[in-house]
C-alpha atoms as a PDB file:
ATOM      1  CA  UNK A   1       3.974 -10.843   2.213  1.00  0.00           C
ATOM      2  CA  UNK A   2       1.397  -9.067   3.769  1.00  0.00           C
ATOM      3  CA  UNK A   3       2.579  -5.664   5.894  1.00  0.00           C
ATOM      4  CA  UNK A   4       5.149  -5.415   2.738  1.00  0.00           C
ATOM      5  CA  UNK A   5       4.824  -2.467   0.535  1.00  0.00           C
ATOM      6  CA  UNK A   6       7.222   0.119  -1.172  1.00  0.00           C
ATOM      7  CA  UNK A   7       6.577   3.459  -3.054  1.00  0.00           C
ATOM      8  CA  UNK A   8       8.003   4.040  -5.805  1.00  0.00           C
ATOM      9  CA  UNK A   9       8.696   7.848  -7.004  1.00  0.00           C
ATOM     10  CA  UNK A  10      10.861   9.330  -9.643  1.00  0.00           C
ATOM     11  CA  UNK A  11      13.704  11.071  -8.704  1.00  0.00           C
ATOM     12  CA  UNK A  12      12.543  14.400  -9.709  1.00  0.00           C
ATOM     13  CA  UNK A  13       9.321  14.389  -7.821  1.00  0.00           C
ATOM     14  CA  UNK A  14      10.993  13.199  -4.562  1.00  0.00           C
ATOM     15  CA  UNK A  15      13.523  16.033  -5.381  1.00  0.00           C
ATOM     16  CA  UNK A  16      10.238  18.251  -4.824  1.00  0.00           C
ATOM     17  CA  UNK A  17       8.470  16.831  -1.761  1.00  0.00           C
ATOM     18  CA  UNK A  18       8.700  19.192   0.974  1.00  0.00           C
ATOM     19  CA  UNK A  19       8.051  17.568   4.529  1.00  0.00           C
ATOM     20  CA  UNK A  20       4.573  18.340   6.227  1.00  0.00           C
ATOM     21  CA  UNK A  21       6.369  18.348   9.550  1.00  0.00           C
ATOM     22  CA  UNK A  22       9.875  19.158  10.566  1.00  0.00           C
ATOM     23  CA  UNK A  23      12.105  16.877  12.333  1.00  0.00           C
ATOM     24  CA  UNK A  24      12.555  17.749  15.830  1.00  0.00           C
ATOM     25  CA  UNK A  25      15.927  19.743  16.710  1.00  0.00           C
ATOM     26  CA  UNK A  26      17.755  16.701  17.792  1.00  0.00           C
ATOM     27  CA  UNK A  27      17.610  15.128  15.289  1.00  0.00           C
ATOM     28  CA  UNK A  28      19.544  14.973  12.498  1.00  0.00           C
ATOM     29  CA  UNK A  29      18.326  15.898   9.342  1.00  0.00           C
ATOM     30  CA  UNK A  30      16.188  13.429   7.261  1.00  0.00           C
ATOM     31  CA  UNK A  31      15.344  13.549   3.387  1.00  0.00           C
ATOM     32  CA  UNK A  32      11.891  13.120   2.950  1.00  0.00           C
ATOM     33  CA  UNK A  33      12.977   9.850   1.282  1.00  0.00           C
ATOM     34  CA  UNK A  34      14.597   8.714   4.414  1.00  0.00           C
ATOM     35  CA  UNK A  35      11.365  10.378   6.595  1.00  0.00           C
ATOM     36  CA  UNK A  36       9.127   7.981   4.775  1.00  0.00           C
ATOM     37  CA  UNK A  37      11.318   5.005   5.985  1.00  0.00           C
ATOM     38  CA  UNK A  38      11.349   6.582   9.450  1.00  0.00           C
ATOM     39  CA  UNK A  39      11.159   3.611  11.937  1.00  0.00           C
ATOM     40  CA  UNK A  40      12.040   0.088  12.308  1.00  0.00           C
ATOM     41  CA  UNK A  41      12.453  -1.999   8.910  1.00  0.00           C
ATOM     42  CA  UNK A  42      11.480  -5.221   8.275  1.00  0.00           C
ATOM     43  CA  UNK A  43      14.817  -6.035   6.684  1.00  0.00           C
ATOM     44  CA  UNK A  44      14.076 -10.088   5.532  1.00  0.00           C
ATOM     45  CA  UNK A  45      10.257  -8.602   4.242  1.00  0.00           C
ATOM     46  CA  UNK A  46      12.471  -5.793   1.724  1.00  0.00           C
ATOM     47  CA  UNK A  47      14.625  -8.864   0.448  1.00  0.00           C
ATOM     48  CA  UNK A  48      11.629 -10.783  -0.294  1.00  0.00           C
ATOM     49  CA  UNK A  49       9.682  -8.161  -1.923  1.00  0.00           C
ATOM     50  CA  UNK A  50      13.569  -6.871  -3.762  1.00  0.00           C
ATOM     51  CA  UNK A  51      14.029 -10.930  -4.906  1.00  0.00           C
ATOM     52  CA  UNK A  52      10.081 -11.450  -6.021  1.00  0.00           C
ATOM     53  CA  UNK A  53      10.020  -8.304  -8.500  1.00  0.00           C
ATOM     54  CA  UNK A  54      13.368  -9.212  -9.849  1.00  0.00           C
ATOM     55  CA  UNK A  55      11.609 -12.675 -10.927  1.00  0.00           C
ATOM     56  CA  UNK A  56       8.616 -10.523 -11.905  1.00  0.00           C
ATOM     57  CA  UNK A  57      10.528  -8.837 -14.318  1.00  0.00           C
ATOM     58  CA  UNK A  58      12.887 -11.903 -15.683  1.00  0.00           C
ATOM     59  CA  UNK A  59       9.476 -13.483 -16.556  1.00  0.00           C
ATOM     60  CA  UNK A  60       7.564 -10.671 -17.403  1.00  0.00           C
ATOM     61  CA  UNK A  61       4.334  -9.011 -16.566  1.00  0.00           C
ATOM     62  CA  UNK A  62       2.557 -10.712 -18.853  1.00  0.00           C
ATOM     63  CA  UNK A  63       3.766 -14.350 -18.213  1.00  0.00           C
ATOM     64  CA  UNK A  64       3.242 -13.779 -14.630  1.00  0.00           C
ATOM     65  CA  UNK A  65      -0.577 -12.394 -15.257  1.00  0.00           C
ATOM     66  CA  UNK A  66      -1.461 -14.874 -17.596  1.00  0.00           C
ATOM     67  CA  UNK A  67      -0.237 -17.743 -15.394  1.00  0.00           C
ATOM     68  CA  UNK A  68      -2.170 -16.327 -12.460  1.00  0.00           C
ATOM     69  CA  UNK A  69      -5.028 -16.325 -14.152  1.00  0.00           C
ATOM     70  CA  UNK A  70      -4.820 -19.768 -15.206  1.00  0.00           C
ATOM     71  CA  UNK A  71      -4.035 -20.664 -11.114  1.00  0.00           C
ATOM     72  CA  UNK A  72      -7.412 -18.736 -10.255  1.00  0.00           C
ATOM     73  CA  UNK A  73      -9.517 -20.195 -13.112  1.00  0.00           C
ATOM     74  CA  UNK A  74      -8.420 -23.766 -11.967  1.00  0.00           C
ATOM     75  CA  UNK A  75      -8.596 -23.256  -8.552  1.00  0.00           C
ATOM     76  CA  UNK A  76     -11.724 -22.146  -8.627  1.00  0.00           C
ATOM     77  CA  UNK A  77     -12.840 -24.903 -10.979  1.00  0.00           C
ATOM     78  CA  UNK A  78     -11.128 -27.234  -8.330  1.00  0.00           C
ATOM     79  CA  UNK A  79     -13.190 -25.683  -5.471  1.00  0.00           C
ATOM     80  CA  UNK A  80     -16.664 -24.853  -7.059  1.00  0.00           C
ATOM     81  CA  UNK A  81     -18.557 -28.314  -5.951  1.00  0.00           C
ATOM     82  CA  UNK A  82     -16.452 -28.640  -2.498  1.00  0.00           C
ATOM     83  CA  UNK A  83     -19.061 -29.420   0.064  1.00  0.00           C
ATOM     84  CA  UNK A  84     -19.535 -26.759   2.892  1.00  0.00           C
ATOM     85  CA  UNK A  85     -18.051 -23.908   1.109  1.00  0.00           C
ATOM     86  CA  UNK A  86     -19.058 -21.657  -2.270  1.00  0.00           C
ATOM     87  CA  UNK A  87     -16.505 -19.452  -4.137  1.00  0.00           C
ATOM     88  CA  UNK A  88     -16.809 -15.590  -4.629  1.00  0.00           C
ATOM     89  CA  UNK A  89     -15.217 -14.550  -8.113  1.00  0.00           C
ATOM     90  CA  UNK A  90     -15.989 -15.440 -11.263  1.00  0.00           C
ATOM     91  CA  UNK A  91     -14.359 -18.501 -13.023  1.00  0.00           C
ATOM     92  CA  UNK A  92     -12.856 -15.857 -15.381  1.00  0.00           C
ATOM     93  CA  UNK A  93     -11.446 -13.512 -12.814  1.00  0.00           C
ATOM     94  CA  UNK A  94      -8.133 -12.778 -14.117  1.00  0.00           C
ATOM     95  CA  UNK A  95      -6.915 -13.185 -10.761  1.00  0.00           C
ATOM     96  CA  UNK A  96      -4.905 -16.224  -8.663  1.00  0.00           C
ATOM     97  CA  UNK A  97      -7.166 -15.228  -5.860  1.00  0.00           C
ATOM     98  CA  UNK A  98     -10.312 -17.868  -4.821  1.00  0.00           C
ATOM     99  CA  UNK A  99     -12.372 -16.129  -2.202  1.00  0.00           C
ATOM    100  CA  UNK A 100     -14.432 -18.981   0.169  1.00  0.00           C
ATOM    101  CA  UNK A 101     -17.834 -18.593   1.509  1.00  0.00           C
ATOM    102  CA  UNK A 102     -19.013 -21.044   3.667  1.00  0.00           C
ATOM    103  CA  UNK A 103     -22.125 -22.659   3.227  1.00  0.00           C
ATOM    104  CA  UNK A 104     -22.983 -25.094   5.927  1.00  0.00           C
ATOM    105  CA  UNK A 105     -21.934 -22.580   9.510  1.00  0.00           C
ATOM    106  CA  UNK A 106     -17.864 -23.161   8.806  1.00  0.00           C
ATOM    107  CA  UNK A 107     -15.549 -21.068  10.615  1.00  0.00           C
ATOM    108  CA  UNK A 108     -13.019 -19.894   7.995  1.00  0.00           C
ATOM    109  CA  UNK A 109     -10.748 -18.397  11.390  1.00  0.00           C
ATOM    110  CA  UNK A 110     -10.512 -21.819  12.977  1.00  0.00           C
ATOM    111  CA  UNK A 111     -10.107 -23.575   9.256  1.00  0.00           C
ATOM    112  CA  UNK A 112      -7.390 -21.126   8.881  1.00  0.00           C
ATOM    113  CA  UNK A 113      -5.646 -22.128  11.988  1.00  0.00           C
ATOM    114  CA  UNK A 114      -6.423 -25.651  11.320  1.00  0.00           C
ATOM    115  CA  UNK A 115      -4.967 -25.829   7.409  1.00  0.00           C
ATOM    116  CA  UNK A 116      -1.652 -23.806   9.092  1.00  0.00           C
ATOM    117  CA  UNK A 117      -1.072 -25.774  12.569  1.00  0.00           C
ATOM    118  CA  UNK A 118      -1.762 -29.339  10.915  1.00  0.00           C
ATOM    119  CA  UNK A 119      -0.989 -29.273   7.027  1.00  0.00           C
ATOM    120  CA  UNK A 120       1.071 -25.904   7.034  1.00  0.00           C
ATOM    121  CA  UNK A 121      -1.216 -24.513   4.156  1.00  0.00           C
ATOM    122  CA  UNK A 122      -1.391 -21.202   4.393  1.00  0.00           C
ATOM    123  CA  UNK A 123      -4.370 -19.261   3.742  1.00  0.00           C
ATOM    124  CA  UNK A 124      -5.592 -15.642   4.660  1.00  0.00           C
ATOM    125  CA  UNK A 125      -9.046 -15.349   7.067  1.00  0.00           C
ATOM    126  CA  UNK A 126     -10.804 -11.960   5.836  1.00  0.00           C
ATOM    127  CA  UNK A 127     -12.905 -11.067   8.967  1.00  0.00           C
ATOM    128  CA  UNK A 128     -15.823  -8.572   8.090  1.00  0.00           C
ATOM    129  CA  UNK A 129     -14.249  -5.889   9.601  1.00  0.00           C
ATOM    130  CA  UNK A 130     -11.756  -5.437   6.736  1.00  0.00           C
ATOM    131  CA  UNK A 131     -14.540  -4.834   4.386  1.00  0.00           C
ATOM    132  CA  UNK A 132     -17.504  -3.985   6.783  1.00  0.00           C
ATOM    133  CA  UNK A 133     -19.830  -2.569   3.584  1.00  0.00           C
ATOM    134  CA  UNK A 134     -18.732  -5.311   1.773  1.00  0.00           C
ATOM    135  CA  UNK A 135     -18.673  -8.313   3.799  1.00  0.00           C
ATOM    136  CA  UNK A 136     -21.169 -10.056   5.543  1.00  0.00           C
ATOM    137  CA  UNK A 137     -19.843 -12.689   7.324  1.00  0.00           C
ATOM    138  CA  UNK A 138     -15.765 -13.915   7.629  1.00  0.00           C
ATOM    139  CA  UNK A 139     -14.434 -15.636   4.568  1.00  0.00           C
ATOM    140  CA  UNK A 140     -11.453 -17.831   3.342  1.00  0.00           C
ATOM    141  CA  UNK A 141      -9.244 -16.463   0.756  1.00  0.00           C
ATOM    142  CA  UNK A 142      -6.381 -18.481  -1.218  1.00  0.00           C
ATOM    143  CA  UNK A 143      -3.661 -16.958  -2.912  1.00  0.00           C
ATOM    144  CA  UNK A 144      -1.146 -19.593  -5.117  1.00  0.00           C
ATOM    145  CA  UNK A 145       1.990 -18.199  -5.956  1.00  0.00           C
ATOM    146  CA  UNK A 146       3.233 -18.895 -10.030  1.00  0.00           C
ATOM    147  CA  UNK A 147       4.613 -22.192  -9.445  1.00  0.00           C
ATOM    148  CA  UNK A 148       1.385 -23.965  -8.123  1.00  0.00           C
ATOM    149  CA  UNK A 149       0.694 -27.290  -9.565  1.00  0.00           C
ATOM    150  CA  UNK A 150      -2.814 -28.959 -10.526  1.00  0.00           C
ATOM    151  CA  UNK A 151      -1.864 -31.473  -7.844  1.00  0.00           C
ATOM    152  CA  UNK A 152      -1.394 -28.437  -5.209  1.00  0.00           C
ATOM    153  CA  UNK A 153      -4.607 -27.321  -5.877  1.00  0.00           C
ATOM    154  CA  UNK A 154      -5.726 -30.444  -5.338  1.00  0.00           C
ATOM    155  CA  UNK A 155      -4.144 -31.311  -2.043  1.00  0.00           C
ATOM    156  CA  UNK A 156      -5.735 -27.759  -0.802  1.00  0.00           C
ATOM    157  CA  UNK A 157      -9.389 -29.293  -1.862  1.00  0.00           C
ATOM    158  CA  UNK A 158      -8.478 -32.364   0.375  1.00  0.00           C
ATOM    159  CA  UNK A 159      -7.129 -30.548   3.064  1.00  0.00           C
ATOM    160  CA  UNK A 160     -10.075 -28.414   3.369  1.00  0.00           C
ATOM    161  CA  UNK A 161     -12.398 -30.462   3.129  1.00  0.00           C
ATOM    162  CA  UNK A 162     -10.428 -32.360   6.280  1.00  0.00           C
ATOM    163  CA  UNK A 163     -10.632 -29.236   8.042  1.00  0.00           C
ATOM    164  CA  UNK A 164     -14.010 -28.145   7.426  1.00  0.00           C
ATOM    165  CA  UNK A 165     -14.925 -31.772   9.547  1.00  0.00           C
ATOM    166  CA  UNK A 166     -12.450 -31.407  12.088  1.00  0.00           C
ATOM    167  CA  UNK A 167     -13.732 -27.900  12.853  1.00  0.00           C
ATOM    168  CA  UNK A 168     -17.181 -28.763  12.587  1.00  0.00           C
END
């Protein structure tokens, strides 16, 4: 999920890390382990991210790659004559992720909130400032998870194209 990250660092490195600050008197004293969890957790977002590498690794790396892959090269292949819109990466982009330009004055924000509030598809809206050098107007990003179907694809081509007009 997005916000959800971890760091991973052997044991005898952490062993090493000195802090850069030192807790304040009060408090009682923190391993630089626990310093970098410092703060409120997102408890459920940990489980999801523990449960989603322990599938990672029962299929393996390479099962899960390949099959992303496949997602991205059919959903781009899916999306690359949709009216309105033109995709981003390459149909060989090793990559699940289809990037969406629109072509004909779409809003990908309000297509967003349209594909979540009336199909509950959910999609990512990449405003320009999160790549300002990069970006020159807002964009519409999908991301299908390993067990996407053909027909899931699919039903996201429909749906956006249904959103696109209701937008408009």
């Amino acid at each position: 999920p997005r916000g959800v990250g971890f760091l991973a660092v052997r044991r005898d490195l952490m062993e090493r890390l000195r802090p850069r600050l030192e807790p304040p008197d009060w408090s009682s004293p923190l391993s630089v382990a626990r310093q970098l969890e410092f703060g409120e957790a997102n408890v459920a977002a940990r489980v999801g991210v523990s449960w989603a590498i322990g599938e990672y690794r029962s299929y393996g790396p390479d099962a899960v790659r390949v099959r992303l892959a496949e997602l991205g090269a059919a959903g781009r292949m899916v999306l690359a004559d949709l009216p309105g819109w033109a995709v981003v990466e390459q149909a060989g982009e090793p990559s699940a992720i289809t990037t969406l330009v629109p072509t004909d004055g779409a809003d990908p924000q309000a297509v967003r909130d349209w594909l979540l509030t009336r199909r509950r598809i959910l999609t990512t809206y990449v405003a320009v400032q999160r790549a300002p050098l990069e970006l020159s107007a807002p964009r519409l990003r999908i991301s299908p998870h390993v067990d996407t179907t053909a027909g899931d694809l699919e039903t996201f081509a429909e749906a956006l194209i249904a959103a696109t007009a209701a937008t408009a």
